[in-house]
Each structure stands twice: as structure tokens, then as C-alpha cells.
Protein backbone atom coordinates (compact mmCIF):
# COMPACT_ATOMS: atom_id res chain seq x y z
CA UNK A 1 46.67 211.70 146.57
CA UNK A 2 45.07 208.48 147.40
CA UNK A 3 41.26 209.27 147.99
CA UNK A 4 39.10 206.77 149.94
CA UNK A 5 36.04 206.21 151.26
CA UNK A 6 34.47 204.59 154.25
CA UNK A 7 32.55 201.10 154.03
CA UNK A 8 29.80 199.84 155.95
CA UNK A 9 29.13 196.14 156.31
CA UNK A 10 26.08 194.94 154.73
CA UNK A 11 26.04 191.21 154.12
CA UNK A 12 25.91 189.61 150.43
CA UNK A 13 25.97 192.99 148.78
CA UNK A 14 28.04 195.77 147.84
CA UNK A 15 29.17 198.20 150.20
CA UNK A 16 28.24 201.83 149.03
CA UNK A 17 31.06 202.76 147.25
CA UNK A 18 34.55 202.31 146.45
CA UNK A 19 38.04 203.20 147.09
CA UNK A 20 41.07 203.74 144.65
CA UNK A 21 44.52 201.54 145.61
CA UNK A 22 47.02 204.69 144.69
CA UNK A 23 47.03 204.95 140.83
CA UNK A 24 45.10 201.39 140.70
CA UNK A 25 42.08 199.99 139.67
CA UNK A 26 39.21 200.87 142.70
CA UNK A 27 38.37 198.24 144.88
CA UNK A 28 35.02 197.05 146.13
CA UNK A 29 33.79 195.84 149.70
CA UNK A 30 31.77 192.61 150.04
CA UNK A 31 30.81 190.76 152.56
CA UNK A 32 29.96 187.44 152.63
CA UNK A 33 29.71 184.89 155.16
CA UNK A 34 30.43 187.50 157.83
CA UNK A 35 34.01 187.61 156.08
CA UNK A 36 34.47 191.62 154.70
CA UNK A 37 36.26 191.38 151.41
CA UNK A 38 38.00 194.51 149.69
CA UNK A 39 38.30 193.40 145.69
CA UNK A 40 39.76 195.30 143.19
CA UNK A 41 37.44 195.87 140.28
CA UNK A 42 39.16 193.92 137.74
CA UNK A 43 38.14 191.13 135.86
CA UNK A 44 41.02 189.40 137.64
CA UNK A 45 39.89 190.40 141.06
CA UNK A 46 36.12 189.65 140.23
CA UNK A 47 37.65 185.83 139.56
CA UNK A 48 39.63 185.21 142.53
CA UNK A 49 36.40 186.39 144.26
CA UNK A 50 34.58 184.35 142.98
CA UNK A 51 36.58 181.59 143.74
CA UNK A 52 37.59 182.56 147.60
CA UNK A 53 33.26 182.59 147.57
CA UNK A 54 33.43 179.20 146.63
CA UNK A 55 36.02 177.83 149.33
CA UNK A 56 34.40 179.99 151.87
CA UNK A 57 31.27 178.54 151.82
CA UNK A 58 32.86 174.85 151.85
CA UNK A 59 34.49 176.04 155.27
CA UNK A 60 31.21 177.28 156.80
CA UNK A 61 29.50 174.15 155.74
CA UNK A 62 32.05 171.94 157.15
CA UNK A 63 32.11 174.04 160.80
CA UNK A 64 34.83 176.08 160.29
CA UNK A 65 34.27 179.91 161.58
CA UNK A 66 36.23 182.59 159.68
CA UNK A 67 33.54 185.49 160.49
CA UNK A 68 35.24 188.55 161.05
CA UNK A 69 38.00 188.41 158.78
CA UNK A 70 39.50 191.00 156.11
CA UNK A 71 40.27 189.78 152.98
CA UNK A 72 42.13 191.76 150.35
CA UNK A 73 42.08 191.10 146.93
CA UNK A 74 44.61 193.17 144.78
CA UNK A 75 47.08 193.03 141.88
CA UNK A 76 49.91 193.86 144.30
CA UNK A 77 49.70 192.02 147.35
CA UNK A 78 52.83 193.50 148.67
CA UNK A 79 51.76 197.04 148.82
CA UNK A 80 52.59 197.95 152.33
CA UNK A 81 50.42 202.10 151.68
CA UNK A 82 46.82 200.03 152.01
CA UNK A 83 45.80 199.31 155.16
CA UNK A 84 46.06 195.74 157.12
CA UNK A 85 43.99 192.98 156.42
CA UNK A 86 43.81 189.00 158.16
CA UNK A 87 44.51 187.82 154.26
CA UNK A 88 45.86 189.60 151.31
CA UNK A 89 45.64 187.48 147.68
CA UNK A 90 47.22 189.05 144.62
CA UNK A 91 44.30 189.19 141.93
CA UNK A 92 46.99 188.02 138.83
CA UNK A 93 47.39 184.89 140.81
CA UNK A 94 45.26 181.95 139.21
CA UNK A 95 42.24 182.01 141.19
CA UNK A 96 41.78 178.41 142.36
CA UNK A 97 45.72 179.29 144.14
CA UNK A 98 43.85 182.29 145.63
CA UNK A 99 41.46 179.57 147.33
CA UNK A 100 43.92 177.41 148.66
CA UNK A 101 45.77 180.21 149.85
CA UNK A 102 43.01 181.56 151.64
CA UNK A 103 41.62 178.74 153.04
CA UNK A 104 44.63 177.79 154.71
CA UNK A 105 44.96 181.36 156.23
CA UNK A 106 41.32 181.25 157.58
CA UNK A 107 41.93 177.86 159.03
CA UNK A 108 45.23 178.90 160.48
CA UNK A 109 43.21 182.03 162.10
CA UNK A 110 40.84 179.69 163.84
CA UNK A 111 43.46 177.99 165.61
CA UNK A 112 44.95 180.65 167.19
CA UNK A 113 48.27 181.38 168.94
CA UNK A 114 48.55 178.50 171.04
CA UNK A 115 49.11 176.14 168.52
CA UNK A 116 52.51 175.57 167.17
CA UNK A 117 52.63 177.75 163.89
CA UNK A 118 54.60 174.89 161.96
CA UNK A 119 51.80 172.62 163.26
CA UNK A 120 49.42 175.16 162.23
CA UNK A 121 50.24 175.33 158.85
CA UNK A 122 50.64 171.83 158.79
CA UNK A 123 46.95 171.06 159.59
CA UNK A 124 45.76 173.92 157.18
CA UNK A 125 47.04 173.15 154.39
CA UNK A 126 45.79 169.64 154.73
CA UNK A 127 42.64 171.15 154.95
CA UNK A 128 43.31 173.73 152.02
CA UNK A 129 44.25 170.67 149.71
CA UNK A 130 41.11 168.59 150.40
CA UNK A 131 39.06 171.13 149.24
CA UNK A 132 40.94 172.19 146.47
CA UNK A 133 40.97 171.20 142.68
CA UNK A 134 43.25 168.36 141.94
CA UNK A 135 44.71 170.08 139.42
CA UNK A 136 45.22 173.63 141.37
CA UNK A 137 49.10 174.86 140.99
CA UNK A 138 48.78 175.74 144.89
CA UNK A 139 47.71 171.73 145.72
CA UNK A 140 50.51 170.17 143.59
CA UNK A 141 53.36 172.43 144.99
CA UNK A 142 51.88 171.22 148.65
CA UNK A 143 51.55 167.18 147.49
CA UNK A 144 55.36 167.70 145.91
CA UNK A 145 56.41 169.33 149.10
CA UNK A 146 54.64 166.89 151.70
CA UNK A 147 56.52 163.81 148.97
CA UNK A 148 59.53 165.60 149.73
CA UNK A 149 59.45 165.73 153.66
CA UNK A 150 57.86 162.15 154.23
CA UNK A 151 60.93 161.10 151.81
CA UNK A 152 62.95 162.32 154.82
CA UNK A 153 61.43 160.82 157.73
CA UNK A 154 58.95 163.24 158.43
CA UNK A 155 55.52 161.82 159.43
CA UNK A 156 54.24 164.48 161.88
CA UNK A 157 53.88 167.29 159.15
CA UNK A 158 52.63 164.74 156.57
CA UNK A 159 51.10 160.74 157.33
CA UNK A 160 50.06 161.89 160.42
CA UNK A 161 47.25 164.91 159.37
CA UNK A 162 46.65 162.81 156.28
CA UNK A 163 45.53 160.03 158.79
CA UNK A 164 43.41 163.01 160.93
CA UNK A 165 42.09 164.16 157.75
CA UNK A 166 40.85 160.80 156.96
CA UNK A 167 40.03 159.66 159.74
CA UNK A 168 37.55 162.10 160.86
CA UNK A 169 37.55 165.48 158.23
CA UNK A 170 37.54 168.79 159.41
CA UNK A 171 36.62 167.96 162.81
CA UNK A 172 39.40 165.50 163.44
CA UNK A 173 41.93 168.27 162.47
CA UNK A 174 39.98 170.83 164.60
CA UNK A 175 40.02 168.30 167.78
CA UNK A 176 43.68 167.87 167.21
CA UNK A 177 44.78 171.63 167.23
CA UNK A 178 43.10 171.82 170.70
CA UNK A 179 45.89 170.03 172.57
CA UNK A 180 49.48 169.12 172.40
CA UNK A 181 50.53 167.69 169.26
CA UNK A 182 51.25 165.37 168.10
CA UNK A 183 49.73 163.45 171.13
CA UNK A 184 46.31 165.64 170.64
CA UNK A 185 46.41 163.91 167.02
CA UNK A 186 46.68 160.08 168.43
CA UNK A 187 43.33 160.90 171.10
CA UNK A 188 41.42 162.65 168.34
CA UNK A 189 42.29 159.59 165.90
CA UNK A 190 41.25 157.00 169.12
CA UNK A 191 38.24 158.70 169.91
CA UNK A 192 37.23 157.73 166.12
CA UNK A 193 38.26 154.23 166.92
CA UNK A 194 41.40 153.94 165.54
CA UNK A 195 42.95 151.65 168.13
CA UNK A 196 46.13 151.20 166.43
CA UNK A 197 47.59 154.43 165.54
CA UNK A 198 50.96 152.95 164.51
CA UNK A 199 49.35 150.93 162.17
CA UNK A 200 47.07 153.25 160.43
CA UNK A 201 50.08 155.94 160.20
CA UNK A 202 52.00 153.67 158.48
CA UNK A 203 50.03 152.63 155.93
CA UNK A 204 49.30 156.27 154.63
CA UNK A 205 53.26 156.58 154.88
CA UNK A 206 53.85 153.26 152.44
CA UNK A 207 51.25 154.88 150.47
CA UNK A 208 52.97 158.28 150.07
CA UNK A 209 56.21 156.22 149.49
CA UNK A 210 55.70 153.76 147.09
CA UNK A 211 51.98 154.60 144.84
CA UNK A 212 50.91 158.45 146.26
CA UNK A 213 48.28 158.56 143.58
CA UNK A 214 46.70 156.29 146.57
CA UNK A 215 46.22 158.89 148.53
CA UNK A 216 44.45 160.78 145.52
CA UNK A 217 47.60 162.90 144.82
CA UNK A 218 48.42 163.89 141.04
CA UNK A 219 51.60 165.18 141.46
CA UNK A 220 53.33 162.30 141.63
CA UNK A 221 56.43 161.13 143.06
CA UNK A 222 59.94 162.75 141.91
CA UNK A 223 61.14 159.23 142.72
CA UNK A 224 61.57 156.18 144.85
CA UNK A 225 64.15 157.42 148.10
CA UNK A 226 67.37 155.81 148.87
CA UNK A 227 67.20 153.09 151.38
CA UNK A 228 70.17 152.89 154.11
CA UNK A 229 71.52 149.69 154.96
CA UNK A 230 71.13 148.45 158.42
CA UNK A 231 68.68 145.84 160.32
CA UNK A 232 69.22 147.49 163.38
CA UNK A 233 66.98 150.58 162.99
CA UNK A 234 66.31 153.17 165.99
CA UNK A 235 64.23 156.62 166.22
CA UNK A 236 65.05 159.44 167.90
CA UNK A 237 61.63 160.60 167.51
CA UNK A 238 58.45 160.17 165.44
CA UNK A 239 59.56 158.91 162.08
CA UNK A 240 60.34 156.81 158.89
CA UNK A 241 63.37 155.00 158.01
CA UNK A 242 64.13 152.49 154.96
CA UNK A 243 66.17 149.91 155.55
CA UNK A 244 67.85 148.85 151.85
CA UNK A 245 67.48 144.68 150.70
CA UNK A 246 70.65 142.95 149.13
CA UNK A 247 70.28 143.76 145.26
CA UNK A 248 72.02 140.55 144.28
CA UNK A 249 69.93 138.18 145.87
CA UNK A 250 67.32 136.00 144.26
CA UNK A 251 65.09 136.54 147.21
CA UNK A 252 65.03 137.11 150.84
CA UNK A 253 63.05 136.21 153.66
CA UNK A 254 62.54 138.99 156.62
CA UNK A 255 61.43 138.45 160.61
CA UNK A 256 61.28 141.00 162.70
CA UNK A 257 62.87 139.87 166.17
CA UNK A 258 62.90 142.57 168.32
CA UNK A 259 60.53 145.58 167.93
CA UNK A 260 58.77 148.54 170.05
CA UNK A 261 57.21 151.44 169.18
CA UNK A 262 57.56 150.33 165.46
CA UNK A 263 55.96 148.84 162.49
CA UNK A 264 57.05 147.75 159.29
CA UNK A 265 56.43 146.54 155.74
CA UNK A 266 58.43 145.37 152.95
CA UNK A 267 57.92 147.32 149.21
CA UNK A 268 58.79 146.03 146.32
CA UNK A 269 58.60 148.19 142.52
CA UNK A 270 58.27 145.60 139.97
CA UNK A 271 59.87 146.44 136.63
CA UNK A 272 58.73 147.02 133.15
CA UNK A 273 55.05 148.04 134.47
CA UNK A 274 56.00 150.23 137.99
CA UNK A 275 53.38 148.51 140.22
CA UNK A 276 54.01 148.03 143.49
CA UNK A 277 53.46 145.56 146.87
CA UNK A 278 53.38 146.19 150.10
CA UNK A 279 53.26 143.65 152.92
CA UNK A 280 53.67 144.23 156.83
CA UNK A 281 56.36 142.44 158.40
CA UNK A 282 55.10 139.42 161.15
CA UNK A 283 57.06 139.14 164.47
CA UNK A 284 56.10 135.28 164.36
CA UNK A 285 56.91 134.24 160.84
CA UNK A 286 59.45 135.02 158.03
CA UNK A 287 58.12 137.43 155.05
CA UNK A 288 59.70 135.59 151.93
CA UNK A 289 60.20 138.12 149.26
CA UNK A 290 61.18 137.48 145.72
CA UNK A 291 63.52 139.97 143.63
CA UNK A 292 63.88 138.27 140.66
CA UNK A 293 61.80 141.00 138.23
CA UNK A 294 61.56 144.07 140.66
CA UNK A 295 63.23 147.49 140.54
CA UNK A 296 63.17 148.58 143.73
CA UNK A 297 62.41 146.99 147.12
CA UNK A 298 63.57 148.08 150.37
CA UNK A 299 61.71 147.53 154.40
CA UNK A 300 59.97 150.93 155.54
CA UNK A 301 60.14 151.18 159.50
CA UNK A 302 57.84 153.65 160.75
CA UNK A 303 58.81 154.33 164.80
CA UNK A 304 56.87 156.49 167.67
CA UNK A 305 58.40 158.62 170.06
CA UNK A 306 62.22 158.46 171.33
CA UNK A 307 63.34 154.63 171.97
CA UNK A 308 61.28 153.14 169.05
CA UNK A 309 63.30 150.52 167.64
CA UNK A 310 63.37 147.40 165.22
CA UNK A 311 65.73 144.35 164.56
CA UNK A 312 65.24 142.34 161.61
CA UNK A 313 66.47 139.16 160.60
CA UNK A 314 67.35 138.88 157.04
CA UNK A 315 68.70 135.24 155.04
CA UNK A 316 68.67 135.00 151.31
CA UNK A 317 67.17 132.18 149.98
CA UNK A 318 68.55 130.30 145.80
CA UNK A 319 65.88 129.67 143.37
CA UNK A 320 62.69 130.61 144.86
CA UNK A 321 59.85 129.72 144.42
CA UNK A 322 60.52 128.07 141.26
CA UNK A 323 62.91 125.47 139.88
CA UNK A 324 61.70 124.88 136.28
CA UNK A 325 62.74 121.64 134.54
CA UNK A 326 61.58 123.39 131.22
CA UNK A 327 59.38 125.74 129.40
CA UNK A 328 57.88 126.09 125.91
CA UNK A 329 56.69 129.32 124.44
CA UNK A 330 55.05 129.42 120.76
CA UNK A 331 53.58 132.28 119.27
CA UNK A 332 51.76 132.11 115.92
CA UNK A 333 49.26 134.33 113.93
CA UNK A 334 47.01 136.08 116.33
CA UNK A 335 47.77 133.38 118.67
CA UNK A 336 49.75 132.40 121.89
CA UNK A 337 50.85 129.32 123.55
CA UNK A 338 52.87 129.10 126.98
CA UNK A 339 54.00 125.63 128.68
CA UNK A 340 56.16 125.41 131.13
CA UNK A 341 57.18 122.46 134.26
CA UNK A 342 58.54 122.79 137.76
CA UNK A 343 60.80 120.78 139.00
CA UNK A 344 59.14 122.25 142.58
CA UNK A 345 57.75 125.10 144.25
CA UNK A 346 57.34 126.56 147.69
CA UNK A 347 54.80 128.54 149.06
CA UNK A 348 52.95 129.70 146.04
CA UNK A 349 49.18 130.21 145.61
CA UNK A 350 49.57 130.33 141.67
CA UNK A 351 50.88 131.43 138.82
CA UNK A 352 50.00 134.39 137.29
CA UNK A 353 50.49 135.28 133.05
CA UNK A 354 50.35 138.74 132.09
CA UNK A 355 49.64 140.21 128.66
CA UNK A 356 51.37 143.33 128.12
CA UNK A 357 51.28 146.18 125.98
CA UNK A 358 53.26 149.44 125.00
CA UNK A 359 52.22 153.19 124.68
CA UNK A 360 53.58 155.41 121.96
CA UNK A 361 56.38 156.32 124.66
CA UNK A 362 57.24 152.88 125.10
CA UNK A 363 55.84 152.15 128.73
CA UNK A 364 54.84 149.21 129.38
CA UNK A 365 51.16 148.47 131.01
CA UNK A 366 49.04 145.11 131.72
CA UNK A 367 46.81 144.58 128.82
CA UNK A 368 44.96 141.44 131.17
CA UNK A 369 46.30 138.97 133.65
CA UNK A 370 45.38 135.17 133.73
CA UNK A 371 45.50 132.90 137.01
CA UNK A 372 46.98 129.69 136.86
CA UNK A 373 46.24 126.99 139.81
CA UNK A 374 49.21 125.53 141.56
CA UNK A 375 49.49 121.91 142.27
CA UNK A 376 49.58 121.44 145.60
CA UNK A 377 52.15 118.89 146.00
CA UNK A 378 55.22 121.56 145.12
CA UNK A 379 58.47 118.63 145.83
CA UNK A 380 57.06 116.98 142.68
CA UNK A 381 57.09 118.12 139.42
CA UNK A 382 53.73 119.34 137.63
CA UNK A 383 53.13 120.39 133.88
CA UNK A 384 51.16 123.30 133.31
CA UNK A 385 49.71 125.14 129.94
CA UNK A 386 48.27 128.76 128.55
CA UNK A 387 46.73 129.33 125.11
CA UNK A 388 45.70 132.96 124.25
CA UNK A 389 43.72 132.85 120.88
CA UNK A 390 44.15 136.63 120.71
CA UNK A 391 47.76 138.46 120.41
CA UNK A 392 46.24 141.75 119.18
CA UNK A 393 47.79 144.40 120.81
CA UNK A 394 50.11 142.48 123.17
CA UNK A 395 53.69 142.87 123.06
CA UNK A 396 54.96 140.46 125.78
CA UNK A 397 53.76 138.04 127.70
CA UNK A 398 55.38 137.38 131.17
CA UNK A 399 55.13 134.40 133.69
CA UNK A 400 54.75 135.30 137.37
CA UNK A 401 54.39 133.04 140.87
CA UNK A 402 52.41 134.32 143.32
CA UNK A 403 53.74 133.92 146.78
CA UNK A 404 51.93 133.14 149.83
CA UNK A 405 53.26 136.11 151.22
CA UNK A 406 51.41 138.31 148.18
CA UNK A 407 54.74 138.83 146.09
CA UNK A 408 55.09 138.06 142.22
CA UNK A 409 58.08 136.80 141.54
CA UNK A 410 59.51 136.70 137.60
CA UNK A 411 59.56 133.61 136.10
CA UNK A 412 60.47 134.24 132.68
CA UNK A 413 59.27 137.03 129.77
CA UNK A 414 58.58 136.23 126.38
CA UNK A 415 58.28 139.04 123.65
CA UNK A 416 56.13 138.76 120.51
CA UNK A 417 58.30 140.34 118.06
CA UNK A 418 56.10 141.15 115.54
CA UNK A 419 53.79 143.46 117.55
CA UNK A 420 56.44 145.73 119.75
């Protein structure tokens, strides 16, 4: 016989009393900020309280209004004998998933019906993850899960609330909700001045593609997605779509011809250290981009509406930006000496020598880079030099050009054998 007793509402103290969950623990009633919360009196419970205190208050400072909820708080959130409540949390879930959790359901409740519910939770959880932990279970599953979709051309559930969020916060997302989506989104984002919407969405798309921890995310990436082949690209709706460049080539340079609704950018992984570049495509000039030393690179077309489309020119292009007539490399103890001479170069602001190093897993990272000047006459040929008095640490040193365009392209890599 399950025995309970009636609570009155008295805010930021307990109610008189408690009740008893069947054979379980009792539970207490709280209320706090106008939100009535039924905990069960468990250490466990008493945490995920404390935590759903902490996220509630965040909401009420940043104008959210989640007064008059019922939140439940109990070591079996599926028991269907207690009565209904807006939110039920399980009190053996970590608490900082509790707060996610119930921050998106509080958000979701403001909203109301007349949003679309996949919309809804789209926009919550958004929310939920900005004021969550970095390192809460709840926010990683949602970062791997919002990789996942924008992997397959989804920006309306992803780039596009990240932008909102952004943008303009809580009250960007709120504005949004109000109308249709996703066009409520683009008037919310222009009436904070964003006057190119295309734009802004995708950058925060090349973001979440190639370097998420951009965007502040920790889960990372399960990997770079396959790029389709194609120059020709068209959207059905609101998207993304990655057109794959010839892996053969030494380098190839990209104009886009034809284009509306669209954007796009070029990404390149380099190997050895994983960094990436990103560089918008220009309608009135070609994007020359080197492969010679990168792992991945492929053109990321973001589109708007039915009938966005794209065509791209693509030629490859021999021995850019370098022809080298020779190069020296000499390392002694503690010491480092690099020479090198071009035959000629195009379209390079430099060159660029990097110092590497290894971890324990063997990963390779930048220990320090050093800019070389370019000679500006690049059809004649030009000697150039690099000492580095100090080898401590560094396994490799490579030689990069730096395009014009904002590419490094490999030149050559030279390890130090003695300190892998």
C-alpha cells in the first residue's frame, strides 16, 4: 500500500512532508524558481538536485520561463504507478546528464505546440549544450550526434542553431521558434545584422567538418566524410555537399562559374600534424590549391532552399609552386642547417620551416614555425638559407610554400635521426 501525502508549494523550502515511491526511498517536494520538484531522498537524488538547481537558475537568468513545471527526480524514471510530471530524471543518472536533460525539456516546454517538435528539440538541445559542462556524457553524445548529421548534409538541425546560438544566445533561439523555420532563423539572425546568412552558415559548417574543436566541441570528429565526385552540384533543399579533388594531382586550381543560392570553400587536412585550411571559393578568380603533403582535401558546397546550385571549374596544374634546382640539408650536434634554390615560383608569399616533434604515441605536432621571405621576382632563380642552433626535441624539420591563396604546400621533409 503506497501511502502519500499532500504538498503545498512554498518557495525555496521544503514542503511539509514526504511521500514514499511504492517500496522506495520517500521523496521530497521543493520548489524553486516557481518550478515544484518531487526528489527522492537519496544521496543520488539530493545530487541531481542540486545540479537541475544549478541549470535552472542559468535559464531564469538568461529569460527563459519554466515556472510551473513538475519535475521528478527518482531512481526509476519509468515507473508508470507515480503520478505525471512535465520532466521525470532518473536519480542513478550522473547528475550533470540530469541537467542537460532537463534543460532541454524546460526549453522545449516554452516553445509550445506550434513549433515543429524535431525543430524543437533541435533548438533545445543547443541550448542544453551551451550551458552544460564540456565534459557532461549528455553534451558529447549531442556534439557526436550533431557531427554525425552535418556529415550528411544536414545544416537545419545543426550549423544553422549553432549560428542562432551565436549569433544572438538564448534570445536568438527564442525569436526563431516564434515563426516558421527555418526562415524564422534567417530574420532573427538579420535582425542581429547578419546580412549574409549563407555565408555565416557556412563557415560554422566547415568548422564542424574539418576542426569541430572550433566550435568548442570535445568530442571530436569520428572522421573526415567521403567526398562525391562531381562539379556540377545541386540541392534539393537546405544543405551540404562535398565535392571530392583528383588525389593524383600535384595541385589544382578551382573557379566557381555558375552559382546561386550557394557558397563554397575548399579544405585541405595536411598530413603528419592534422591541421587544416579552409578558403572560400571566388567567382572572379581561380583558388590554386596545392596537394603535395595533405591527407585530405575536398570543396564543401553549402546550398539554400530548392534550386541552389554550383558549377566549378577544375584544371590541374605540374610542379606548383615550386621547381627547385637543389637543396642542402645538414644536421649536426644540437644544430640544423637547411638550403635550398628555386628554379621559380608562382604566387607564393613565403616559405615557411617547421620544427616538429613526436609524443610518446608517435603523433606528430609543430614544435615552432619560421617564415622565410620570397623573392619577388619568382621566373628567376633565388638561393635561400635556415640555421637552427637548437635541435633539442625536434624530430623533423619540413619545408613549406605559402600560397597566395593561404595553402602550404610540401616542399620536402627532412628527419633528424638521432632524436625520433
Amino acid at each position: 500500500m503506497r501511502i502519500m501525502r499532500p504538498a503545498v508549494a512554498l518557495a525555496g523550502c521544503l514542503l511539509g512532508g514526504a511521500f514514499w515511491a511504492g517500496a522506495g526511498s520517500p521523496v521530497n517536494s521543493f520548489s524553486h524558481n516557481d518550478v515544484l520538484f518531487e526528489v527522492e531522498a537519496t544521496p543520488q537524488g539530493q545530487a541531481t538536485f542540486a545540479a537541475c538547481s544549478q541549470i535552472l537558475d542559468l535559464l531564469v537568468q538568461r529569460g527563459w520561463r519554466p515556472a510551473g513545471a513538475r519535475v521528478r527526480i527518482q531512481e526509476n524514471p519509468f515507473d508508470a504507478t507515480l503520478p505525471s510530471a512535465d520532466v521525470v530524471l532518473g536519480a542513478g543518472a550522473p547528475s550533470e546528464d540530469s541537467a542537460f536533460d532537463l534543460a532541454a525539456a524546460l526549453v522545449v516546454r516554452q516553445f509550445g505546440r506550434a513549433l515543429d517538435p524535431a525543430v524543437g528539440d533541435a533548438l533545445a538541445q543547443t541550448v542544453a549544450a551551451h550551458l552544460s559542462a564540456p565534459g557532461c556524457g549528455r553534451r558529447l553524445q549531442w556534439e557526436r550526434q550533431w557531427l554525425a548529421r552535418l556529415d550528411g548534409g544536414d545544416l537545419l538541425s545543426t550549423a544553422l542553431p549553432e549560428l542562432l546560438w551565436r549569433t544572438g544566445g538564448d534570445s536568438a533561439i527564442r525569436e526563431a521558434a516564434l515563426g516558421k523555420w527555418p526562415e524564422s532563423a534567417y530574420a532573427a539572425l538579420a535582425a542581429r545584422g547578419v546580412e549574409h546568412p549563407l555565408k555565416a552558415l557556412g563557415e560554422v559548417a566547415v568548422a564542424g567538418v574539418v576542426n569541430p574543436e572550433a566550435l568548442g566541441f570535445h568530442a571530436g570528429a569520428a572522421g573526415l566524410p567521403a567526398a562525391k565526385a562531381g562539379l556540377d552540384v545541386r540541392f534539393s533543399g537546405t544543405g551540404l555537399q562535398l565535392v571530392a579533388l583528383p588525389g593524383d594531382a600535384n595541385a589544382v586550381a578551382l573557379q566557381t562559374l555558375q552559382s546561386e543560392g550557394t557558397a563554397a570553400w575548399v579544405a585541405v587536412k595536411y598530413a603528419l600534424t592534422g591541421s587544416f585550411d579552409a578558403v572560400a571559393l571566388n567567382p572572379k578568380a581561380e583558388v590554386v590549391v596545392p596537394l603535395r603533403g595533405t591527407a585530405w582535401a575536398a570543396v564543401l558546397v553549402v546550398g539554400i532552399g530548392p534550386g541552389a546550385h554550383v558549377a566549378i571549374n577544375s584544371r590541374q596544374l605540374d610542379e606548383y609552386p615550386v621547381r627547385l634546382r637543389r637543396w642542402d640539408f645538414l644536421a649536426g650536434e644540437g644544430a640544423a642547417s637547411l638550403a635550398w634554390e628555386t628554379q621559380r615560383h608562382e604566387g607564393l608569399r613565403g616559405f615557411v620551416v617547421e620544427a616538429l616533434q613526436t609524443d610518446a604515441s608517435g603523433k606528430w605536432s609543430v614544435r615552432r614555425r619560421t617564415l622565410v621571405p620570397v623573392a619577388e621576382d619568382g621566373e628567376s632563380s633565388f638561393g635561400y638559407a635556415f640555421v637552427d642552433d637548437d635541435t633539442n626535441g625536434v624530430g623533423a624539420y619540413r619545408l613549406l610554400a605559402l600560397t597566395s591563396d593561404g595553402f602550404l604546400a610540401e616542399v620536402g621533409l627532412f628527419p633528424l635521426r638521432n632524436n625520433r
